[in-house]
N, C-alpha and C. Protein backbone atom coordinates (compact mmCIF):
# COMPACT_ATOMS: atom_id res chain seq x y z
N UNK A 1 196.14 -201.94 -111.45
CA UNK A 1 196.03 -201.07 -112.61
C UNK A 1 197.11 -201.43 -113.62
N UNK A 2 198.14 -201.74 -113.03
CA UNK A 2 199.53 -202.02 -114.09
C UNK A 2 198.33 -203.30 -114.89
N UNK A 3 198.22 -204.74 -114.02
CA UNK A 3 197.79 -205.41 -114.55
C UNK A 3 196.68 -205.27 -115.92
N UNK A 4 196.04 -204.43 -115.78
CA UNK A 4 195.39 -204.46 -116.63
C UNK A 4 195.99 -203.22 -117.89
N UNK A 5 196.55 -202.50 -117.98
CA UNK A 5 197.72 -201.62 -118.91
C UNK A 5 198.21 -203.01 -119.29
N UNK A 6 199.25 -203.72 -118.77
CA UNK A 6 199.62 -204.82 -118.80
C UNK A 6 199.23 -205.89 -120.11
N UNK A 7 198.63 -206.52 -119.51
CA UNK A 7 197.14 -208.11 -119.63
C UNK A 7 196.30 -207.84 -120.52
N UNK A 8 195.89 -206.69 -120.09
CA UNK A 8 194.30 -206.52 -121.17
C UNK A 8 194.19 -206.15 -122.73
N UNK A 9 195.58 -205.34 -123.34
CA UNK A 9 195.29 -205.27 -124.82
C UNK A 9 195.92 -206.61 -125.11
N UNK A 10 196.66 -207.52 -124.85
CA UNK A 10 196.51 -209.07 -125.19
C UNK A 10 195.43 -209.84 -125.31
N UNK A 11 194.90 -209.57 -124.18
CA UNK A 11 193.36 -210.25 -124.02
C UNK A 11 192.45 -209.49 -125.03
N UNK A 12 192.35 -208.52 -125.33
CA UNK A 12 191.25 -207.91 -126.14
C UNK A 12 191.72 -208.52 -127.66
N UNK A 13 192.72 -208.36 -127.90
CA UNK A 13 193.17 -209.05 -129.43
C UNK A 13 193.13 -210.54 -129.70
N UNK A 14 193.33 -211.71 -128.61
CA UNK A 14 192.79 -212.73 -128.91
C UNK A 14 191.81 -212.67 -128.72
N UNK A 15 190.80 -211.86 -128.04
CA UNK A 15 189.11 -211.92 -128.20
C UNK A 15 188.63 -211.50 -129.26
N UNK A 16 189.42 -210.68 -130.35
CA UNK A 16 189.14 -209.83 -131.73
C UNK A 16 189.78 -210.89 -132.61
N UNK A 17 190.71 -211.82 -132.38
CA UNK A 17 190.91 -212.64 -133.20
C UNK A 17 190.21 -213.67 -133.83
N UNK A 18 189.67 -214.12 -132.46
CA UNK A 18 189.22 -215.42 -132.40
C UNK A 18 187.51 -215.24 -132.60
N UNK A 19 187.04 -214.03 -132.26
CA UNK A 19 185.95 -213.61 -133.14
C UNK A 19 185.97 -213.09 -134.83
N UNK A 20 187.25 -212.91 -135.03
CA UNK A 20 187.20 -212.73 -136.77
C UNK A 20 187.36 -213.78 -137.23
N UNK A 21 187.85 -214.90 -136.61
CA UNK A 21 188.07 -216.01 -137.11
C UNK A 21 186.74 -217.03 -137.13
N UNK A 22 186.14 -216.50 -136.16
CA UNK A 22 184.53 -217.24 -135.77
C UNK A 22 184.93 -218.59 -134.69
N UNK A 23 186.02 -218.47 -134.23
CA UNK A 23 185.91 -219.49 -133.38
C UNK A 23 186.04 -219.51 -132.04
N UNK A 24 184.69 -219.62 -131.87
CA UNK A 24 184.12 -220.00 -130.44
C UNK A 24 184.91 -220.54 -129.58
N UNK A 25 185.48 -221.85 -129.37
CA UNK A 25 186.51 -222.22 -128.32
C UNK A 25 187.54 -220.90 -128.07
N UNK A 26 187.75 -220.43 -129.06
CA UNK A 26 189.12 -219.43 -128.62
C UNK A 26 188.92 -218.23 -127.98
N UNK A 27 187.38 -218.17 -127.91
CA UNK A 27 186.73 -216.65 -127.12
C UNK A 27 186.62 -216.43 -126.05
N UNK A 28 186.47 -218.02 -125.33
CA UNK A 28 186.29 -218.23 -123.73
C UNK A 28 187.26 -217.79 -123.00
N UNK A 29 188.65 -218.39 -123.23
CA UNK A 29 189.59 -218.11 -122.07
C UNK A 29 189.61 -216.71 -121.97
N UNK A 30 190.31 -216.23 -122.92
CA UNK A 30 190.57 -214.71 -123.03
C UNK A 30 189.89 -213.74 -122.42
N UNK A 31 188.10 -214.05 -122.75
CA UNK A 31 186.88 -213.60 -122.14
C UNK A 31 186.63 -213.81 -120.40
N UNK A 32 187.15 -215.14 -120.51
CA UNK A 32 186.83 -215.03 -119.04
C UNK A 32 188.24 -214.38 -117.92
N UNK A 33 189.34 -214.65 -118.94
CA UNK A 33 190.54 -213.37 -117.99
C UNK A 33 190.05 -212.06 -117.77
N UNK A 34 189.34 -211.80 -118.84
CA UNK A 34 188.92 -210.62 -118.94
C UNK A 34 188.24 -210.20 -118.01
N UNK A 35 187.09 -211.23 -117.80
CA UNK A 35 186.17 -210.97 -117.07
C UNK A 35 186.70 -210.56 -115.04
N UNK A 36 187.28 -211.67 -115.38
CA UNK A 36 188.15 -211.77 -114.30
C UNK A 36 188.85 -210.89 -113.77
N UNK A 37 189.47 -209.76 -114.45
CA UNK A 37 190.52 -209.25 -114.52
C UNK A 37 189.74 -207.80 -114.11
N UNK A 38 188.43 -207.51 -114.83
CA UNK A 38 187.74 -206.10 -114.73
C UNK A 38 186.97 -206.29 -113.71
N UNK A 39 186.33 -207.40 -113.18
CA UNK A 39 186.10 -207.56 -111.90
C UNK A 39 186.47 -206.85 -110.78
N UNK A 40 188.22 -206.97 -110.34
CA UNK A 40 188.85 -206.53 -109.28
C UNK A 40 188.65 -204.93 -109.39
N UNK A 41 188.07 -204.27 -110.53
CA UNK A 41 188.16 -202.54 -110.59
C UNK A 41 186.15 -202.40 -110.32
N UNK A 42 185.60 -203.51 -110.07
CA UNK A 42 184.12 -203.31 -110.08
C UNK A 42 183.40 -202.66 -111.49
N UNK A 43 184.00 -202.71 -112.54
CA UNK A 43 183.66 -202.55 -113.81
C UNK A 43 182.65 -203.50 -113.95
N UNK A 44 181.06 -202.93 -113.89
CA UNK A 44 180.37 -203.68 -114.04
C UNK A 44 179.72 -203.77 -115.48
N UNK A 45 179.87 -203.11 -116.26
CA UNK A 45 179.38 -202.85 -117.34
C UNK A 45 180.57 -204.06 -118.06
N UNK A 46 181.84 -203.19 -117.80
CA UNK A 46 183.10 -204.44 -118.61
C UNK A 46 182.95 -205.55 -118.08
N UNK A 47 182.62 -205.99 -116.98
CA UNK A 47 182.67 -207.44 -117.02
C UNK A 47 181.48 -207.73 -117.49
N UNK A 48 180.33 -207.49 -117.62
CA UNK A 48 179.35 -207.94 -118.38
C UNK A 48 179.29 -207.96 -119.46
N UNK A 49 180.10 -207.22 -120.33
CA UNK A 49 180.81 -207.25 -122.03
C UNK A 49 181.76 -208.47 -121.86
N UNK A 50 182.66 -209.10 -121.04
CA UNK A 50 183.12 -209.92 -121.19
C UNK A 50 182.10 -211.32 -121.05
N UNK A 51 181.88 -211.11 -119.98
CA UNK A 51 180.88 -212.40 -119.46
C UNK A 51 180.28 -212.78 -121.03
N UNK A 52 179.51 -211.52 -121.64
CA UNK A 52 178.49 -212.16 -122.85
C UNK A 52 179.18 -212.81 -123.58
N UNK A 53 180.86 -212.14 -124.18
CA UNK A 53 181.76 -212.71 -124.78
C UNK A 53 181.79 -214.23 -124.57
N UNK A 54 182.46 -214.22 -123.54
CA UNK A 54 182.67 -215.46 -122.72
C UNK A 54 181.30 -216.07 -123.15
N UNK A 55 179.99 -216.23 -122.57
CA UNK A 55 179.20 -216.83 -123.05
C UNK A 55 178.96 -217.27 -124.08
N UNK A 56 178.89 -216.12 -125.53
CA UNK A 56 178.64 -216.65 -126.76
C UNK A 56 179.44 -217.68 -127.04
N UNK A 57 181.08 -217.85 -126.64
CA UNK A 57 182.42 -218.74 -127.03
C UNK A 57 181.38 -220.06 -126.93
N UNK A 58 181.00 -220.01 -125.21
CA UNK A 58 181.09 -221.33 -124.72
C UNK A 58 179.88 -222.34 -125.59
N UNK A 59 178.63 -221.16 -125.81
CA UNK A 59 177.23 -221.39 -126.06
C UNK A 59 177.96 -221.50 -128.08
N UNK A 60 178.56 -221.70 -128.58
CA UNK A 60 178.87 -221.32 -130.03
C UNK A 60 177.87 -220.71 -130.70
N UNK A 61 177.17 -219.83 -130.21
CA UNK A 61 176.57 -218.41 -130.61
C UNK A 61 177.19 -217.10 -130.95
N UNK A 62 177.62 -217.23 -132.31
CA UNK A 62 178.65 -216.42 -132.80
C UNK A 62 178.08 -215.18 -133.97
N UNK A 63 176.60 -215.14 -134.22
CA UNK A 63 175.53 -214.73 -134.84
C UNK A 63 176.02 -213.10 -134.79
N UNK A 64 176.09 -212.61 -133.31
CA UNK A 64 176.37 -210.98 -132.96
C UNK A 64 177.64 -210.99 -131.91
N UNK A 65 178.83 -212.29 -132.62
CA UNK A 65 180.38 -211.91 -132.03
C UNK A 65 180.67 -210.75 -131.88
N UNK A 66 180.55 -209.79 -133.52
CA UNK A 66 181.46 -208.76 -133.64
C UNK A 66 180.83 -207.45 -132.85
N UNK A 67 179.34 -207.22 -132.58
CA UNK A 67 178.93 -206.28 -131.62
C UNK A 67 179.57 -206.35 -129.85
N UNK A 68 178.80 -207.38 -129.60
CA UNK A 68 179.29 -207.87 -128.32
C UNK A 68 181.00 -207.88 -127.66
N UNK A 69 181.75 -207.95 -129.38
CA UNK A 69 183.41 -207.71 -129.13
C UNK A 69 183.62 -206.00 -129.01
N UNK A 70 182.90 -205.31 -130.00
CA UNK A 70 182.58 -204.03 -130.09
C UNK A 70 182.36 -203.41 -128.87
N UNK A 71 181.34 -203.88 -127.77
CA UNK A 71 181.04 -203.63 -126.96
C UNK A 71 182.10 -203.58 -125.90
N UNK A 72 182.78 -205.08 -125.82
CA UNK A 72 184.01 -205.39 -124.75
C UNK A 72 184.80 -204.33 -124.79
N UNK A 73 185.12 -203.81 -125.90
CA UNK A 73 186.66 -203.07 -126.48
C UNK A 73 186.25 -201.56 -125.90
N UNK A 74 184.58 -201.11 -126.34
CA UNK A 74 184.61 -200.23 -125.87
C UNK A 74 184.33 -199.83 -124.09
N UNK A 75 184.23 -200.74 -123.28
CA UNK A 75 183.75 -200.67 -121.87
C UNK A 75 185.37 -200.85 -121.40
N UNK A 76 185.92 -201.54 -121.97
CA UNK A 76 187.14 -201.59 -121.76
C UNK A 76 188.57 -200.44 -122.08
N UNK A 77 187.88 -199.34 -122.78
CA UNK A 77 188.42 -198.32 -123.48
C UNK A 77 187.57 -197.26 -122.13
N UNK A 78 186.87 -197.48 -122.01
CA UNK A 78 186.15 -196.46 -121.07
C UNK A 78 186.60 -196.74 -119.56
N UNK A 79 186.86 -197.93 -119.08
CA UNK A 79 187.32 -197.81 -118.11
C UNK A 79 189.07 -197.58 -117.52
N UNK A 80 189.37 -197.79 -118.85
CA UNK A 80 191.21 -197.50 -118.73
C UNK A 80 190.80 -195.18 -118.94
């Protein structure tokens, strides 16, 4: 739990960055800590907001970044 108090509003702001910025390479890592990270609490909804994240980065499908970031922030707001 620390870890993610911790880790995760870092990770959510380079995922908000690097989607305002539109760039795809910079969405993955962050996304997939993320993913990683909400995993260990069985947040299945948040890791599937990350995963898509993560996906769009890798796929440079950046069309509906800012929902899908929308989405992360809020599954991630709901599970803290």
């Amino acid at each position: 739990i620390g870890m993610l108090d911790e880790d995760a509003p870092a990770l959510l702001a380079e995922v908000q960055l690097a989607a305002s910025a539109k760039d795809a390479p910079g969405l993955v890592k962050p996304a997939h800590a993320l993913k990683s990270m909400l995993g260990n609490f069985c947040a299945a909804a948040a890791q599937e907001a990350a995963r898509t994240v993560e996906v769009m980065g890798r796929e440079n499908r950046l069309d509906d970044v800012d929902m899908a970031v929308k989405a992360l922030h809020q599954e991630a707001d709901r599970l803290k």
